[in-house]
N, C-alpha and C. Protein backbone atom coordinates (compact mmCIF):
# COMPACT_ATOMS: atom_id res chain seq x y z
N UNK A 1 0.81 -1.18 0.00
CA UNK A 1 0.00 0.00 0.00
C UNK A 1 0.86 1.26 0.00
N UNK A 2 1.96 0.98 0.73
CA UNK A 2 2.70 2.31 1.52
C UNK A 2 3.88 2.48 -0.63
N UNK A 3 3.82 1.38 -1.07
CA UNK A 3 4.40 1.85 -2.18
C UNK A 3 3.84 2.43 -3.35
N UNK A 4 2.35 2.09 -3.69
CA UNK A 4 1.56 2.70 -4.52
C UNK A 4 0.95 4.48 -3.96
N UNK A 5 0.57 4.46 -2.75
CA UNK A 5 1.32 6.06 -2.62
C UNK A 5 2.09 6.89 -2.84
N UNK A 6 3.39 6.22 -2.45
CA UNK A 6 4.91 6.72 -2.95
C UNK A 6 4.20 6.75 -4.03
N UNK A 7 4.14 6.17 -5.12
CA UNK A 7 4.28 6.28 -6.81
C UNK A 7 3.35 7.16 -6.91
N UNK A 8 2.09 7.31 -6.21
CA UNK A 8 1.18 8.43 -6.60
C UNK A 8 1.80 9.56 -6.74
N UNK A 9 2.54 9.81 -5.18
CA UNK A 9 2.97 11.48 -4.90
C UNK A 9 4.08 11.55 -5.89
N UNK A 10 4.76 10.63 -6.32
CA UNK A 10 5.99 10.93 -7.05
C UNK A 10 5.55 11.63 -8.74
N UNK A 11 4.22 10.80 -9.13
CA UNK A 11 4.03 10.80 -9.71
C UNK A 11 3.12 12.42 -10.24
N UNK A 12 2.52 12.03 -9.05
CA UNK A 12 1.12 13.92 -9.06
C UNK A 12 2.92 14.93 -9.25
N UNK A 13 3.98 14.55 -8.50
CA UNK A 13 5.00 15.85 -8.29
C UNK A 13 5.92 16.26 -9.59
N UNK A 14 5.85 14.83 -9.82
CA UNK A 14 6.33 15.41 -11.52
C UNK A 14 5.70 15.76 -12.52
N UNK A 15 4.21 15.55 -12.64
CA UNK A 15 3.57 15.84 -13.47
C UNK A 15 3.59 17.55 -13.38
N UNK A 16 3.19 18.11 -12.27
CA UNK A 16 3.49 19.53 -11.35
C UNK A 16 5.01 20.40 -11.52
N UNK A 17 5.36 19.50 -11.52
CA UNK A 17 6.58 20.08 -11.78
C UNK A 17 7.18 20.52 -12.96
N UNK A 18 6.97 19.76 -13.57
CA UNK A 18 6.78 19.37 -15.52
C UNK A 18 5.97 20.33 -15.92
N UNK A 19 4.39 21.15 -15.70
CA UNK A 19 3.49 21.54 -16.22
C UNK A 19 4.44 22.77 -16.14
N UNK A 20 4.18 23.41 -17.68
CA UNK A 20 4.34 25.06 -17.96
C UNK A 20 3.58 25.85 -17.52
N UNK A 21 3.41 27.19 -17.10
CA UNK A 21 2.82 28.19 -16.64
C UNK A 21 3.16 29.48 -17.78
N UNK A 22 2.03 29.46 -18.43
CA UNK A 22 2.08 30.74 -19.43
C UNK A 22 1.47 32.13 -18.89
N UNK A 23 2.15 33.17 -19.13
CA UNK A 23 1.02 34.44 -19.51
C UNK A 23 0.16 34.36 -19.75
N UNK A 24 -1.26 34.84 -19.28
CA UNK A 24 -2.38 35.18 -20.42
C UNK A 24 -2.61 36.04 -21.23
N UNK A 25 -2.82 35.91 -22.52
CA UNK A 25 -2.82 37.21 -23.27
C UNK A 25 -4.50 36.73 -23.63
N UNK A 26 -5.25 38.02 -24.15
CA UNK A 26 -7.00 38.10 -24.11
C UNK A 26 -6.55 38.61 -25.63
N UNK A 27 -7.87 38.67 -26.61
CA UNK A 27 -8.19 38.89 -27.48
C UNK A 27 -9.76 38.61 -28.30
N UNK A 28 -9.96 39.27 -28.88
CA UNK A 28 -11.21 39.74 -29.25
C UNK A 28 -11.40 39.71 -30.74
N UNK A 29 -12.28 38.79 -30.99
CA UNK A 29 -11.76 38.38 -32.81
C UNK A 29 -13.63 38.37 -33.04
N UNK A 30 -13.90 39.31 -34.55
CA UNK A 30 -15.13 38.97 -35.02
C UNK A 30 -14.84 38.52 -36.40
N UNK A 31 -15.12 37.00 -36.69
CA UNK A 31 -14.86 36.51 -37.70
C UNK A 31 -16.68 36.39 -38.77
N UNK A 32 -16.34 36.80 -40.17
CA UNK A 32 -17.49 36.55 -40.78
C UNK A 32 -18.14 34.96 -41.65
N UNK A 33 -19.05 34.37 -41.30
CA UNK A 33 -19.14 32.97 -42.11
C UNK A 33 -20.21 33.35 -43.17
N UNK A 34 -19.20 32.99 -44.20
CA UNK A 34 -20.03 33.51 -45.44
C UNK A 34 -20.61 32.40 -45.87
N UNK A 35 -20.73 31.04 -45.16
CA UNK A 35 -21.91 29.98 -45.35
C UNK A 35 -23.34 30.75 -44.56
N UNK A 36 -23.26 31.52 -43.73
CA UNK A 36 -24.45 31.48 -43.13
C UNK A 36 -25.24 32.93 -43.34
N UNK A 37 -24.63 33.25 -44.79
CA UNK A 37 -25.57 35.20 -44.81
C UNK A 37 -24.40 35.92 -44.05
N UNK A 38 -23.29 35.59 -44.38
CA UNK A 38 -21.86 36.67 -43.48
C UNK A 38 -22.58 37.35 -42.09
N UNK A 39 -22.80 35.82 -41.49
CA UNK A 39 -22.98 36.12 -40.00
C UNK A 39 -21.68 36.59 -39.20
N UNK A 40 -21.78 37.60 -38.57
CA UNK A 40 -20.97 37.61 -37.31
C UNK A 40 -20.62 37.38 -36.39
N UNK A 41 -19.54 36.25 -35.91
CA UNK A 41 -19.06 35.55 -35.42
C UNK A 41 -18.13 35.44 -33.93
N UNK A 42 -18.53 36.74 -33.14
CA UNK A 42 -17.68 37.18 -32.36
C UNK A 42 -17.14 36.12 -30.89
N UNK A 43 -15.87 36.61 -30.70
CA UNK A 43 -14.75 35.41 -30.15
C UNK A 43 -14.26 36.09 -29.05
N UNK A 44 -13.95 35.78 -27.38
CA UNK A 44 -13.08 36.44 -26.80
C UNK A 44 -12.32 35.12 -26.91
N UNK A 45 -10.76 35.45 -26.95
CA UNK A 45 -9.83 34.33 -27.26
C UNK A 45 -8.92 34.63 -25.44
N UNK A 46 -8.69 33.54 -25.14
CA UNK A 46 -7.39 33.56 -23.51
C UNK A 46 -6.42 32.56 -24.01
N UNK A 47 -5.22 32.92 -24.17
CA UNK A 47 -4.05 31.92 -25.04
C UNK A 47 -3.16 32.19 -24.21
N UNK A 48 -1.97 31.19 -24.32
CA UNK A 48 -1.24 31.61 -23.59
C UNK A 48 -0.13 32.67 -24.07
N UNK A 49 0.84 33.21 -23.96
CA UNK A 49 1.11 34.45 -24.28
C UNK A 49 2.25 34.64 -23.83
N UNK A 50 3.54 35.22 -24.78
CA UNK A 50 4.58 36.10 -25.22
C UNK A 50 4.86 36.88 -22.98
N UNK A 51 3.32 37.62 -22.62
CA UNK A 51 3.25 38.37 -21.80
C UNK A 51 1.89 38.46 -21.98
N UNK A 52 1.77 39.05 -20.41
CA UNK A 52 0.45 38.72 -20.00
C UNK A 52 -0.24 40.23 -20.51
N UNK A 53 -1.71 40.14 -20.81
CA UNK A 53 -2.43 41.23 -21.20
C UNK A 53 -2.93 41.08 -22.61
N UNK A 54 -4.04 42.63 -22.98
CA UNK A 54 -4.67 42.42 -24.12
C UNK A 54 -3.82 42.37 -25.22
N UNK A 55 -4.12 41.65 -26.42
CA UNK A 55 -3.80 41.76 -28.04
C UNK A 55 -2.02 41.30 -27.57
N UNK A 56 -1.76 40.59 -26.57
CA UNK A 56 -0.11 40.62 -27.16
C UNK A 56 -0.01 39.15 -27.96
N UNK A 57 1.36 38.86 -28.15
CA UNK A 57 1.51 37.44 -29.06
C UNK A 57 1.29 36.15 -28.39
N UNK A 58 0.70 35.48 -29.24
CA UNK A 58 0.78 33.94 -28.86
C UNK A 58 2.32 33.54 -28.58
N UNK A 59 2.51 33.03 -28.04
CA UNK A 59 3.45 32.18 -26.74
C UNK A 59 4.33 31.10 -28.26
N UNK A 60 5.51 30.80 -27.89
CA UNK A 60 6.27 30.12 -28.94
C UNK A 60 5.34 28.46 -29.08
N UNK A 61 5.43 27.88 -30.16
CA UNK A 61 5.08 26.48 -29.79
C UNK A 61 3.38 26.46 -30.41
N UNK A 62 3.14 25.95 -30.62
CA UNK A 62 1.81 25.00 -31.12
C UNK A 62 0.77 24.68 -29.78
N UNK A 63 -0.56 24.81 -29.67
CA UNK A 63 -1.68 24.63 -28.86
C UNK A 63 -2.88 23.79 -29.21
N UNK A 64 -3.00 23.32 -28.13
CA UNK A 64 -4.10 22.37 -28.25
C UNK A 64 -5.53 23.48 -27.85
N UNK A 65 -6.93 23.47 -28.43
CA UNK A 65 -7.71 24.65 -28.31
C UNK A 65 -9.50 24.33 -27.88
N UNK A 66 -9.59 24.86 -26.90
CA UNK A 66 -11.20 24.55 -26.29
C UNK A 66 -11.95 25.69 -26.68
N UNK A 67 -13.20 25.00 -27.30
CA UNK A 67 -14.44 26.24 -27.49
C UNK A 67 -15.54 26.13 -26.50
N UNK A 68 -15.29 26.86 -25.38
CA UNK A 68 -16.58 27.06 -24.33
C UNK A 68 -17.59 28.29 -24.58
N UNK A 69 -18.84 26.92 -24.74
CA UNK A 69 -19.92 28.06 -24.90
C UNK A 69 -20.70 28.42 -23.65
N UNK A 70 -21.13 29.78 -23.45
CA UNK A 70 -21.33 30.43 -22.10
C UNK A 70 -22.89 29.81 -22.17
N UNK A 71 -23.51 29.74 -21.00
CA UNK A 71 -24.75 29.56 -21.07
C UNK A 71 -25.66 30.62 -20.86
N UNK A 72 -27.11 30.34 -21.10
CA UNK A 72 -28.20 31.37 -21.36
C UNK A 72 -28.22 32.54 -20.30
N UNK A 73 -28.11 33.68 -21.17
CA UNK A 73 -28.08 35.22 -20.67
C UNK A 73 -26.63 35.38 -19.52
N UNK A 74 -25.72 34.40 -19.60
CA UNK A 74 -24.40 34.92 -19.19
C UNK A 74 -23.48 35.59 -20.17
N UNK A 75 -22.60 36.48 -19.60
CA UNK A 75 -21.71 36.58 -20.73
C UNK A 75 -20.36 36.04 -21.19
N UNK A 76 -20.36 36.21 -22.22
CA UNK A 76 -18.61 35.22 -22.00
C UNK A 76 -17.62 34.93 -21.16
N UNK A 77 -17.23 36.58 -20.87
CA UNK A 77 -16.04 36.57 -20.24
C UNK A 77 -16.44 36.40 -18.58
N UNK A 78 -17.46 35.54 -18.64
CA UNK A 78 -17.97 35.29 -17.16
C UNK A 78 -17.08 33.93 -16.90
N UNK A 79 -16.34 33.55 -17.52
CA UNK A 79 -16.20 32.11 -17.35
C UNK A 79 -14.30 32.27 -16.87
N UNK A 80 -14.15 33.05 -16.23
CA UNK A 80 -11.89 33.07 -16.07
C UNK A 80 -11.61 32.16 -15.65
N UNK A 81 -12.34 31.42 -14.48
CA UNK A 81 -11.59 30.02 -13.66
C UNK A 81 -11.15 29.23 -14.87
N UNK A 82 -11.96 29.32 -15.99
CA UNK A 82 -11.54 27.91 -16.99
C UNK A 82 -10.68 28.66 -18.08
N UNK A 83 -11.12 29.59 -18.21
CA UNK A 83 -10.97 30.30 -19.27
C UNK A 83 -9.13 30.47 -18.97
N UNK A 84 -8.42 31.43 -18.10
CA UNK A 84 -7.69 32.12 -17.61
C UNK A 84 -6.54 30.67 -17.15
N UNK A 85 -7.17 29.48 -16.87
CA UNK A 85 -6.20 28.66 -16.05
C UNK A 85 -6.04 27.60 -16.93
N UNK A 86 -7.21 27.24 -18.08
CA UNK A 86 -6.41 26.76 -19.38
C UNK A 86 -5.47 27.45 -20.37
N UNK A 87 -5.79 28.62 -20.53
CA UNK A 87 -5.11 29.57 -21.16
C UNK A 87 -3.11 29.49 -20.48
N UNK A 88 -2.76 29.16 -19.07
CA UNK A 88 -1.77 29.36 -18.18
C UNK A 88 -1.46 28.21 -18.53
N UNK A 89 -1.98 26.61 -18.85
CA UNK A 89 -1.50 25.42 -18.79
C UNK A 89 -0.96 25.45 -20.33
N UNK A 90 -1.29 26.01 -21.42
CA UNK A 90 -0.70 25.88 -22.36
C UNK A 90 -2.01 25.60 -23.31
N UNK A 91 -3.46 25.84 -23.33
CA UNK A 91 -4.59 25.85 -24.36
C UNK A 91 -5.14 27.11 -24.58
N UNK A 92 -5.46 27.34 -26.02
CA UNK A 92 -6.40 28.71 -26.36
C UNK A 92 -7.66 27.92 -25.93
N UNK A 93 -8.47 29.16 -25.72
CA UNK A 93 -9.74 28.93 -25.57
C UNK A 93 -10.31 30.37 -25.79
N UNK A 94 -10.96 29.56 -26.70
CA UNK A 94 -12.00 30.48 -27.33
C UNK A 94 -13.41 30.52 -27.02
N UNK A 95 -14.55 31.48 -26.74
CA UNK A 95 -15.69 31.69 -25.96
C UNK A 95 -16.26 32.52 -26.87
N UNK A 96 -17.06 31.97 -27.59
CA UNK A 96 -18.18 32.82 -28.78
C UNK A 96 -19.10 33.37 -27.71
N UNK A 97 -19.41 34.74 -28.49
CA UNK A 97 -19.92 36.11 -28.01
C UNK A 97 -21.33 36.14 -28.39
N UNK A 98 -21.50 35.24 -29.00
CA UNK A 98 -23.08 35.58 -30.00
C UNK A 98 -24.11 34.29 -29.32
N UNK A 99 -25.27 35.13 -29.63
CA UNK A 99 -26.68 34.28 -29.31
C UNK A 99 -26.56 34.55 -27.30
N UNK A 100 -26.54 35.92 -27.03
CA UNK A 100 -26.75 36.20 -25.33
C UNK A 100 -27.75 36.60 -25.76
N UNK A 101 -28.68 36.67 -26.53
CA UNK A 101 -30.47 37.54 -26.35
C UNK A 101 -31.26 36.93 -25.46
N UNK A 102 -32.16 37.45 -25.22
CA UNK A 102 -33.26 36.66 -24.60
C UNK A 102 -33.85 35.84 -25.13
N UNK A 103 -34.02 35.38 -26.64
CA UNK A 103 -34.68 34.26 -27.25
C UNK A 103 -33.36 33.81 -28.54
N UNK A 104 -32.53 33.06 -27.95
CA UNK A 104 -31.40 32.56 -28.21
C UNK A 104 -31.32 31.48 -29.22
N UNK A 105 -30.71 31.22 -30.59
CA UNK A 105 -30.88 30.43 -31.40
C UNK A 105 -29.97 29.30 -30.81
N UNK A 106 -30.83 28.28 -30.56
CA UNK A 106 -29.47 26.86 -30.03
C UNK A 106 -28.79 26.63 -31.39
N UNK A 107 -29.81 26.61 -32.57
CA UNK A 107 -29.50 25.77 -33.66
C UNK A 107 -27.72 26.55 -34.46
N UNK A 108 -28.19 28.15 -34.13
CA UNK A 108 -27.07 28.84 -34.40
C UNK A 108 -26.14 28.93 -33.98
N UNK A 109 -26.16 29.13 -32.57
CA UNK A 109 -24.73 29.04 -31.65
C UNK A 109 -24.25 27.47 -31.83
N UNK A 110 -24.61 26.53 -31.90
CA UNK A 110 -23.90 24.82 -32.18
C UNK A 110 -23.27 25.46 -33.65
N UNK A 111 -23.86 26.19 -34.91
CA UNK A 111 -23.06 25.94 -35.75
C UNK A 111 -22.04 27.11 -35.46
N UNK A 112 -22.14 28.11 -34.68
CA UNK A 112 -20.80 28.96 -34.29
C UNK A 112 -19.68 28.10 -33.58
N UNK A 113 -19.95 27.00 -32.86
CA UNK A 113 -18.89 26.75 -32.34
C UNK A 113 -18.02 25.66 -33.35
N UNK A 114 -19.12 25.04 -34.41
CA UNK A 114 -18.37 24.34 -35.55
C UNK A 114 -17.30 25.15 -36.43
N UNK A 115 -17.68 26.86 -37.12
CA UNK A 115 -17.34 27.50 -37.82
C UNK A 115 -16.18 28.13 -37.16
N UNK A 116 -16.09 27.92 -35.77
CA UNK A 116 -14.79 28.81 -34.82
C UNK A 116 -14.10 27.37 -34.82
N UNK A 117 -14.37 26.47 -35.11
CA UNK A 117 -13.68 25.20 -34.43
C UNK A 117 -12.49 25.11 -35.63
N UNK A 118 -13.37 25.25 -37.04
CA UNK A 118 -12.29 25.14 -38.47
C UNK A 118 -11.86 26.22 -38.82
N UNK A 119 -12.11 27.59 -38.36
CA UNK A 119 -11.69 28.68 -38.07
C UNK A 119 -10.42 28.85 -38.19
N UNK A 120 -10.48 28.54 -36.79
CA UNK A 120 -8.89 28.53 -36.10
C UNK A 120 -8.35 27.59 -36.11
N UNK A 121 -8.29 26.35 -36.87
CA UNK A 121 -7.52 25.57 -37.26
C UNK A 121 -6.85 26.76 -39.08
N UNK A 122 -7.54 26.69 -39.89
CA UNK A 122 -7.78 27.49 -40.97
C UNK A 122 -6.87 28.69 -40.49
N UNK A 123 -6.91 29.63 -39.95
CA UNK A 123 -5.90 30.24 -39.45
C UNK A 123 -4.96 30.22 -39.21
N UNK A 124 -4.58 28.89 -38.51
CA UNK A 124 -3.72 28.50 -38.08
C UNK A 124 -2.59 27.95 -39.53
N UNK A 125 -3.20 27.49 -39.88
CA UNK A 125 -2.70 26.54 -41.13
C UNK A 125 -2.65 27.53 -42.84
N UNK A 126 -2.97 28.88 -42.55
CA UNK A 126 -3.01 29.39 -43.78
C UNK A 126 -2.67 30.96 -44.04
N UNK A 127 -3.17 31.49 -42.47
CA UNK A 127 -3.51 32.95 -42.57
C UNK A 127 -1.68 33.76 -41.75
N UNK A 128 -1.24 33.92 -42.61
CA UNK A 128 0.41 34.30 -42.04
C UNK A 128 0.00 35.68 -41.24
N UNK A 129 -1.19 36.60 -41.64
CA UNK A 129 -1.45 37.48 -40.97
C UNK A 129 -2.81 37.34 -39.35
N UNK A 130 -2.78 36.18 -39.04
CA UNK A 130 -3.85 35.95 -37.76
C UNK A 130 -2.32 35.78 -36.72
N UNK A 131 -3.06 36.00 -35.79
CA UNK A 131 -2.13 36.00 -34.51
C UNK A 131 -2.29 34.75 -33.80
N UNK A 132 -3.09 33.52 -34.58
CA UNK A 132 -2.81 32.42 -33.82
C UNK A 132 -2.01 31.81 -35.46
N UNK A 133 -1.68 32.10 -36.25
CA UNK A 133 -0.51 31.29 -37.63
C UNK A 133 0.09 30.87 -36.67
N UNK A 134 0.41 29.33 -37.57
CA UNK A 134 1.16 28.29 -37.15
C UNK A 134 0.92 27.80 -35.58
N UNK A 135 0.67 28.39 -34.57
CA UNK A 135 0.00 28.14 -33.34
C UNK A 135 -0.83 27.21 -32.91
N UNK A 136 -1.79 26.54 -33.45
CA UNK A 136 -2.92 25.85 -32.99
C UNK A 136 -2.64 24.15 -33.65
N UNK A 137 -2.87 23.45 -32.58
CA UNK A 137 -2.76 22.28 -33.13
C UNK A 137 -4.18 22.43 -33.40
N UNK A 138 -3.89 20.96 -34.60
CA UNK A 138 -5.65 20.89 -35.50
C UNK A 138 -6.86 19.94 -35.24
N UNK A 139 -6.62 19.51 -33.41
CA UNK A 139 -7.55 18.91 -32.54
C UNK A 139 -7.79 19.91 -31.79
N UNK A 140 -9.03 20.08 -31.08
CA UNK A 140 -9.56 20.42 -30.29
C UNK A 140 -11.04 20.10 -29.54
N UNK A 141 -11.12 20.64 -28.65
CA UNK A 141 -12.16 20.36 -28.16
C UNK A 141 -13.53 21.47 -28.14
N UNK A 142 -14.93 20.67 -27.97
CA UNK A 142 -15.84 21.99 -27.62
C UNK A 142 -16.62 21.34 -26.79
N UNK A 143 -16.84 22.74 -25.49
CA UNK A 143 -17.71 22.15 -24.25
C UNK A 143 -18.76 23.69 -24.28
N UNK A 144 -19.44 23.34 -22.74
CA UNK A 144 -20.17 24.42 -22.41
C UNK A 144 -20.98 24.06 -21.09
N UNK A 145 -21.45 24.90 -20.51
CA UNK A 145 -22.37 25.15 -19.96
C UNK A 145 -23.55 25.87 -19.91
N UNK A 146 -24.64 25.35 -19.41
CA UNK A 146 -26.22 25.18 -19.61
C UNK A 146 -26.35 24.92 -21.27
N UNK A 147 -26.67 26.27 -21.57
CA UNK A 147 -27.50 26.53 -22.96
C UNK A 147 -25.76 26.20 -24.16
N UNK A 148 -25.04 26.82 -23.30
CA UNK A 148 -23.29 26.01 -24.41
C UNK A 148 -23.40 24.45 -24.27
N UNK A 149 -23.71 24.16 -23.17
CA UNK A 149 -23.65 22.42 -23.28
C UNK A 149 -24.43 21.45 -24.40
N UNK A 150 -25.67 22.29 -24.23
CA UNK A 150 -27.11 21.79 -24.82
C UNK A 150 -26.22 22.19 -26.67
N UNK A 151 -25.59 23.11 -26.80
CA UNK A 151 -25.38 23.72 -28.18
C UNK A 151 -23.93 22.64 -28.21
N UNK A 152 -23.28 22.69 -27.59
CA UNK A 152 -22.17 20.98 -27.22
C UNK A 152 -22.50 20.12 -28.54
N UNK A 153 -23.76 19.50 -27.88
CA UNK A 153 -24.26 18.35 -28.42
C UNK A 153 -24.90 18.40 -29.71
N UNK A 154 -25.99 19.84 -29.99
CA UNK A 154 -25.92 20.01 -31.49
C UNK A 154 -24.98 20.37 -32.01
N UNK A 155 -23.75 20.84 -31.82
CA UNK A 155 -22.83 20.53 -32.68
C UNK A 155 -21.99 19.45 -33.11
N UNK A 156 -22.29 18.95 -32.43
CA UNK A 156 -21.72 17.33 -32.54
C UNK A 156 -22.25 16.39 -34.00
């Protein structure tokens, strides 16, 4: 017993020890999808970062990237615990801005988080002038809470 502990703590201490701690840098991106009537697409982005604060550079190295959608009548940047402390471990995360009304399209916000999902891969992979080029690995994830969760699953 007393040795599978040892291996735990040894194990939780290097993992801890090992983990990077980035800057956060914030950013604010309205992208247009000209599949959907050049809807507007708006993004607060938390990456990790060059230095901490608004609009500075993405951080050297390639990222793995989460799209959290906020739930009904919150606003985005309500979300820092996840937002702010994935952003520090080494993931962008991106938090679409659109569909906070009071009578909220699910069907729309699921396809915002599809169109931000190939987005920023697409960016990543093409646009020498986006501030996540070359940056983003081309997996990621998309979650949410309440009304983001429910939009989760229609995007799926």
């Amino acid at each position: 017993m007393l040795r599978y502990v040892i291996t735990l703590f040894v194990t939780g201490l290097s993992i801890a020890l090992s983990a990077q701690v980035f800057p956060v840098g914030t950013r604010t991106i309205t992208w247009t999808d000209p599949a959907r009537s050049n809807r507007s697409v708006g993004v607060l982005f938390y990456y990790p970062a060059v230095s901490a604060g608004s609009n500075t550079s993405v951080a050297n190295g390639t990222f793995p990237f989460v799209i959290l959608g906020h739930g009904f009548q919150i606003n985005a940047s309500s979300y820092p615990a996840y937002s702010d402390t994935l952003a520090k471990l080494g993931y962008i995360v991106a938090l679409p801005t659109t569909e906070g009304s009071l009578s909220p399209s699910h069907s729309n916000y699921a396809q915002d988080f599809i169109f931000i999902y190939d987005k920023l891969i697409q960016e990543s992979a093409s646009n020498a002038a986006s501030p996540f080029y070359q940056k983003v690995v081309s997996k990621g994830a998309i979650g949410g809470h309440s009304m983001g969760g429910g939009a989760t699953v229609l995007s799926a």
